[in-house]
Protein backbone atom coordinates (compact mmCIF):
# COMPACT_ATOMS: atom_id res chain seq x y z
CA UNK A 1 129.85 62.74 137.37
CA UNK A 2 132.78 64.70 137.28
CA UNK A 3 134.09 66.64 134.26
CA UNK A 4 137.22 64.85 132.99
CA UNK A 5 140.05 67.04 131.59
CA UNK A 6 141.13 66.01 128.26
CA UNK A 7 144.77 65.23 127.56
CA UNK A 8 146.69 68.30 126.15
CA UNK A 9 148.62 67.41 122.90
CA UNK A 10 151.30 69.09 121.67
CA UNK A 11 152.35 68.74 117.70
CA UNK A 12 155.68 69.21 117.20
CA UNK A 13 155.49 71.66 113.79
CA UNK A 14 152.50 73.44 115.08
CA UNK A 15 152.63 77.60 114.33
CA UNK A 16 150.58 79.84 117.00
CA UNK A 17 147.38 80.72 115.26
CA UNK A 18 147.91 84.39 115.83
CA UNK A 19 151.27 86.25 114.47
CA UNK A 20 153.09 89.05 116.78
CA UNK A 21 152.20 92.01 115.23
CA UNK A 22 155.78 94.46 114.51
CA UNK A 23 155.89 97.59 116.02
CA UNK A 24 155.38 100.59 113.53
CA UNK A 25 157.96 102.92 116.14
CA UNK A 26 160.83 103.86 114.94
CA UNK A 27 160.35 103.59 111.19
CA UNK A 28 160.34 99.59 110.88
CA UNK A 29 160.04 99.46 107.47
CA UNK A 30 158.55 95.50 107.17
CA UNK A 31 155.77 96.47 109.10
CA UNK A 32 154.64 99.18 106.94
CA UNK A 33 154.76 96.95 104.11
CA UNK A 34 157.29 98.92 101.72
CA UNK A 35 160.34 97.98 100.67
CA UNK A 36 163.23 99.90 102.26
CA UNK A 37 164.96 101.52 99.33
CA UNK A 38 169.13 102.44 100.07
CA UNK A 39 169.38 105.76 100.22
CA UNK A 40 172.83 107.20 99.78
CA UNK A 41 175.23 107.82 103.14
CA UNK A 42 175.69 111.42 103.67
CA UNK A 43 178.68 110.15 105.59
CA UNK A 44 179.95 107.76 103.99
CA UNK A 45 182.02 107.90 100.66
CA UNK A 46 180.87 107.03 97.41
CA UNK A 47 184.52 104.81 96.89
CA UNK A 48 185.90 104.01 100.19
CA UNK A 49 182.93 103.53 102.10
CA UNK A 50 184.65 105.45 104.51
CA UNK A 51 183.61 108.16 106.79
CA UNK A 52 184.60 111.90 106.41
CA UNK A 53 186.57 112.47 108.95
CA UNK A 54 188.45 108.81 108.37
CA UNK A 55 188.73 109.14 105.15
CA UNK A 56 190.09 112.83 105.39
CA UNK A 57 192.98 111.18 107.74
CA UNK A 58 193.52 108.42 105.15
CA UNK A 59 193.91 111.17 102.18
CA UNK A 60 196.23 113.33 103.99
CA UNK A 61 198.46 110.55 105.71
CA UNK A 62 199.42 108.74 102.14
CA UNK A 63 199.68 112.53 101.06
CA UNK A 64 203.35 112.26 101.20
CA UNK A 65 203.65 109.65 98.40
CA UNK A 66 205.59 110.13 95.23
CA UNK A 67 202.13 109.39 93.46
CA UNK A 68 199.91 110.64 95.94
CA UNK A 69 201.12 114.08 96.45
CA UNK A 70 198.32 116.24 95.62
CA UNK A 71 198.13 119.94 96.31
CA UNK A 72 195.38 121.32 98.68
CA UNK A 73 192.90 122.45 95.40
CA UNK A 74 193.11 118.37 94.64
CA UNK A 75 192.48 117.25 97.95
CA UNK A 76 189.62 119.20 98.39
CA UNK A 77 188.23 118.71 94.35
CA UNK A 78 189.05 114.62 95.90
CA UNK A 79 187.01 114.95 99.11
CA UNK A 80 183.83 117.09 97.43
CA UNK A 81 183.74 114.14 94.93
CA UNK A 82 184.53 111.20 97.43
CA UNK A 83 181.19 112.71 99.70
CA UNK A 84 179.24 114.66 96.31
CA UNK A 85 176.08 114.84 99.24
CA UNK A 86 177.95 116.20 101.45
CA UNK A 87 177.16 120.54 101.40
CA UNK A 88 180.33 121.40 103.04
CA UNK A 89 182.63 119.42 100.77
CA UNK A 90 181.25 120.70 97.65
CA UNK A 91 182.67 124.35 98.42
CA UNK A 92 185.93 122.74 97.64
CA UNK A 93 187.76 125.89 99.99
CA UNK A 94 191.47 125.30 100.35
CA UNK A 95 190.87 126.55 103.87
CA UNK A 96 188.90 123.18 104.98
CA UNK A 97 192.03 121.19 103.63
CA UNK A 98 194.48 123.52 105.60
CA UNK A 99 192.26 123.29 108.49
CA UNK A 100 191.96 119.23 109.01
CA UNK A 101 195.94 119.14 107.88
CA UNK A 102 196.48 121.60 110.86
CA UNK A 103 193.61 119.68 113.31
CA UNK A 104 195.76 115.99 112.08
CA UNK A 105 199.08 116.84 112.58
CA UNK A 106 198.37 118.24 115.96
CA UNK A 107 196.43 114.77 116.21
CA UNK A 108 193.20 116.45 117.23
CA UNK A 109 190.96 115.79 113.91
CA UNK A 110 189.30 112.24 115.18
CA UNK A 111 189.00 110.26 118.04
CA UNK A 112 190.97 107.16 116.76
CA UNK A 113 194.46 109.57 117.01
CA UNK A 114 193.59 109.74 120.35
CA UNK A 115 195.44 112.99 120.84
CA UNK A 116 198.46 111.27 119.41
CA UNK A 117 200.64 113.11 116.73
CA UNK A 118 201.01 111.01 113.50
CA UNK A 119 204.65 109.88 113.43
CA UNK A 120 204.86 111.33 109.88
CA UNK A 121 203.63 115.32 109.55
CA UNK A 122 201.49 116.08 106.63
CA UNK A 123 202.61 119.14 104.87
CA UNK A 124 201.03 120.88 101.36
CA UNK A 125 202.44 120.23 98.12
CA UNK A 126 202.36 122.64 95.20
CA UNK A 127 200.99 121.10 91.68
CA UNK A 128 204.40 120.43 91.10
CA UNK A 129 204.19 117.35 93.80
CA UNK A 130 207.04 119.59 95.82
CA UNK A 131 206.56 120.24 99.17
CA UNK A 132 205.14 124.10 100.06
CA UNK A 133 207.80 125.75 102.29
CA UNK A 134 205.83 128.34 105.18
CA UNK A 135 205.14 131.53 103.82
CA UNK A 136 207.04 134.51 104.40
CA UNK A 137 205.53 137.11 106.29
CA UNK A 138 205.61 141.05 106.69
CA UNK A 139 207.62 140.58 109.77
CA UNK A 140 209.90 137.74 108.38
CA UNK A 141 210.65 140.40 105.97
CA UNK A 142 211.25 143.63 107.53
CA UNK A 143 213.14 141.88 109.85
CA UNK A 144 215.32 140.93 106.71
CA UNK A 145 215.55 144.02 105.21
CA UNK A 146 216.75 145.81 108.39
């Protein structure tokens, strides 16, 4: 006699006996069994949750509010403690800040200006919350005094 084939059943809640196993590639974290701990954002900052380049445009375009005028020491002492990981911003050099002011008016500092010029310049303010004028220079005045 022939072997007869025995009906296949199918239950609806059953589970494959045998799990996928995760790939261990690329740091997956579950399959190692650990818990992932968060590890501070070099990049992003500590209040805004912004990035530093974004956050650098934010700072410097509401720069030229009555209460938001702060003088290029401030911005800088601002951005070292908005990004405390971050090496670079913990030199708190005035150069930086004159720097990304220069890269975001020409509307060169990010990607998202597009090349575009912000419709309002950002310009330094003293501690006073006045605006800085441009520095005279050696030629501005000899060519004064002559």
């Amino acid at each position: 006699m022939p072997k007869t084939k025995k009906a296949l059943t199918v239950k609806a809640n059953a589970q494959p006996k045998a799990k996928a196993r995760r790939s261990t590639k690329g740091g997956d974290v579950k399959a190692k069994g650990t818990t992932a701990t968060a590890k501070p954002s070099r990049n992003k900052g500590v209040r805004s949750g912004m990035k530093v380049m974004q956050y650098q445009d934010h700072t410097l375009a509401m720069n030229h509010k009555a209460d938001r005028r702060l003088s290029e020491p401030s911005l800088a002492d601002d951005w070292a403690t908005e990004f405390p990981q971050s090496d670079c911003m913990q030199r708190r050099d005035t150069k930086i800040v004159a720097s990304v002011r220069r890269l975001y008016n020409q509307g060169r500092h990010t990607k998202a200006q597009g090349g575009v010029a912000p419709e309002r310049q950002s310009v330094p303010y003293g501690d006073d919350g006045k605006p800085i004028t441009a520095k005279a220079t050696k030629k501005d005045a000899t060519a004064k005094a002559a």
